[in-house]
Structure formats: structure tokens, C-alpha cells
Protein backbone atom coordinates (compact mmCIF):
# COMPACT_ATOMS: atom_id res chain seq x y z
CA UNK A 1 -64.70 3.41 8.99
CA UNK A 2 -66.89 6.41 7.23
CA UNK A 3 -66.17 7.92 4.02
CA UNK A 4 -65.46 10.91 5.97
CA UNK A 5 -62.61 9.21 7.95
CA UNK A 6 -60.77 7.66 4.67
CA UNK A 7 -60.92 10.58 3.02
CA UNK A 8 -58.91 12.48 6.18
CA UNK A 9 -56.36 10.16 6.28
CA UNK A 10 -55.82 10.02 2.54
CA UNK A 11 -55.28 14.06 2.94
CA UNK A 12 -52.84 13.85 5.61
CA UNK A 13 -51.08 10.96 3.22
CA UNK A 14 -50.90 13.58 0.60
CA UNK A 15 -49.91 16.39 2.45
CA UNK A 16 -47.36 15.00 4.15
CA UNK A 17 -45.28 13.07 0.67
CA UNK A 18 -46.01 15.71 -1.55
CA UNK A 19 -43.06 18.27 -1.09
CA UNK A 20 -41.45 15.35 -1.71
CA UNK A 21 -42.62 14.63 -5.25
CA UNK A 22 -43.81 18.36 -5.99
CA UNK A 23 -40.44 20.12 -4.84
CA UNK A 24 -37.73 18.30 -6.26
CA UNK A 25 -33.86 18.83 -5.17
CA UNK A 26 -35.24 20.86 -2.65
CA UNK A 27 -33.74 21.65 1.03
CA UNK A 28 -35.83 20.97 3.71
CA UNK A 29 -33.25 22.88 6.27
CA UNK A 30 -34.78 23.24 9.82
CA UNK A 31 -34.72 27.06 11.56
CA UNK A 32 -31.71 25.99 13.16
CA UNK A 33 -29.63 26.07 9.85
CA UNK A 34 -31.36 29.16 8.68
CA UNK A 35 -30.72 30.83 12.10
CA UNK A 36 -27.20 30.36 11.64
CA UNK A 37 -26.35 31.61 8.24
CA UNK A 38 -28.37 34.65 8.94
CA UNK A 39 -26.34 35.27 12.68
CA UNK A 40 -23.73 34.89 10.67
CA UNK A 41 -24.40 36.98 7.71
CA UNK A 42 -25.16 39.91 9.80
CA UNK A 43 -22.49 39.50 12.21
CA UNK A 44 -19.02 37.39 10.81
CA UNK A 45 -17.70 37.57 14.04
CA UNK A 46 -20.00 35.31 15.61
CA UNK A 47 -19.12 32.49 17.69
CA UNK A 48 -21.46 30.29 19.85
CA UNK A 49 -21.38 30.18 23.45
CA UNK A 50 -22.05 26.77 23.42
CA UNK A 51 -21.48 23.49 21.80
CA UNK A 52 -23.80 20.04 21.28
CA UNK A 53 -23.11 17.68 23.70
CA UNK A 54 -22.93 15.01 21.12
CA UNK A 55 -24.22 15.58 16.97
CA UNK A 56 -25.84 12.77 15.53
CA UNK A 57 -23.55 10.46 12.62
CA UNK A 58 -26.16 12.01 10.10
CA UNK A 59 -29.08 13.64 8.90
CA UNK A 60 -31.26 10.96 8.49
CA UNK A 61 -30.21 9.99 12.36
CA UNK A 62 -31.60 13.35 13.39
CA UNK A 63 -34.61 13.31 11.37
CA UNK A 64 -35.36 9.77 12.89
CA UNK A 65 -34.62 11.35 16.60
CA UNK A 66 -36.92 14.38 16.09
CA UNK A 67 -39.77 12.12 14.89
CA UNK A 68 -39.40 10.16 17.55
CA UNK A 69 -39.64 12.88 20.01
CA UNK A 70 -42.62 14.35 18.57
CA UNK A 71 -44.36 11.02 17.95
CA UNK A 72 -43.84 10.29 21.72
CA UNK A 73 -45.24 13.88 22.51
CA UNK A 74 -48.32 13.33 20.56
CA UNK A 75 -49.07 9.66 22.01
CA UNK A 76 -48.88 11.67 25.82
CA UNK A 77 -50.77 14.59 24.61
CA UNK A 78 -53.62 12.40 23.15
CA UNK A 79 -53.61 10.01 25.96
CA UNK A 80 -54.55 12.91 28.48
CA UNK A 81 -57.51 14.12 25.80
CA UNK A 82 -58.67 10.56 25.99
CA UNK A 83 -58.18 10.06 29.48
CA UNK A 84 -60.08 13.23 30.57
CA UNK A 85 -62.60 12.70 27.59
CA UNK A 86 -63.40 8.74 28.92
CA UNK A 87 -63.80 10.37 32.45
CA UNK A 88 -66.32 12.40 31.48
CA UNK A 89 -68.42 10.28 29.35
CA UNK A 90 -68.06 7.79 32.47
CA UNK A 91 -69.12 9.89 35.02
CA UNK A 92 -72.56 11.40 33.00
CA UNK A 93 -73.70 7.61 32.64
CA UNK A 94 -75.98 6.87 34.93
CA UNK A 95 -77.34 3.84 36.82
């Protein structure tokens, strides 16, 4: 692996732990949350036309649910660029 490589993966590493160390007690609320308090500070009436099917036990659950998802979208995603990319390459080789 290059220099270049190492030192990519050590960034992502770093960007992705340190709001954890750098922001301490902080609340990492997704847009749903902050969606809802602000529908709700404009308007205390509010009531939603709908309700979840089924809420996870915790947050940690959901967390692990929506990395999951995403994880799963990548791995499709980047098996089509790879895919169409090893295509290519196969079909300029020639005999």
C-alpha cells in the first residue's frame, strides 16, 4: 500500500472519532429530532399524520440499523463503479 493510501485512511480514522473526543457531552441529534422541535415550536398544535410502524428498543439499535443501511448502499453503489469500470478496462485489451 503507498504512503498516499495510509495516509487517506488514517484521515478518514480521524475524521470520523474526533467529534467524539473534541465535542464532549455533545448531541449528535439527527434532522428528524430537530425537525420536530422546530414544527413544534412554531406551531403547538401540531400532530403527525402518521405513526412508525415499529421504533427501535434504543438509540444505539437505530444507529446500528442506519449504518447498516448505508453500509449496504455503499457496497451496491461501489460494486456497479467496479463492475462498469472492469468492463471497460476488459473490453480496451486487446488480443
Amino acid at each position: 500500500m503507498s504512503k498516499k493510501n495510509i495516509f487517506l485512511i488514517l484521515l478518514v480514522i480521524l475524521l470520523t472519532f474526533a467529534p467524539l473526543f473534541l465535542l464532549k457531552n455533545a448531541e449528535f441529534a439527527g434532522a428528524d429530532d430537530r425537525a420536530e422541535s422546530a414544527i413544534t415550536e412554531i406551531n403547538k398544535d401540531y400532530k403527525p399524520w402518521f405513526s412508525s410502524i415499529w421504533e427501535p428498543p434504543s438509540g444505539e439499535v437505530e444507529s446500528l440499523l442506519f449504518s447498516l443501511q448505508s453500509a449496504i448502499g455503499a457496497g451496491i453503489v461501489c460494486y456497479y463503479i467496479g463492475y462498469i469500470k472492469g468492463k471497460s478496462v476488459k473490453g480496451s485489451v486487446k488480443k
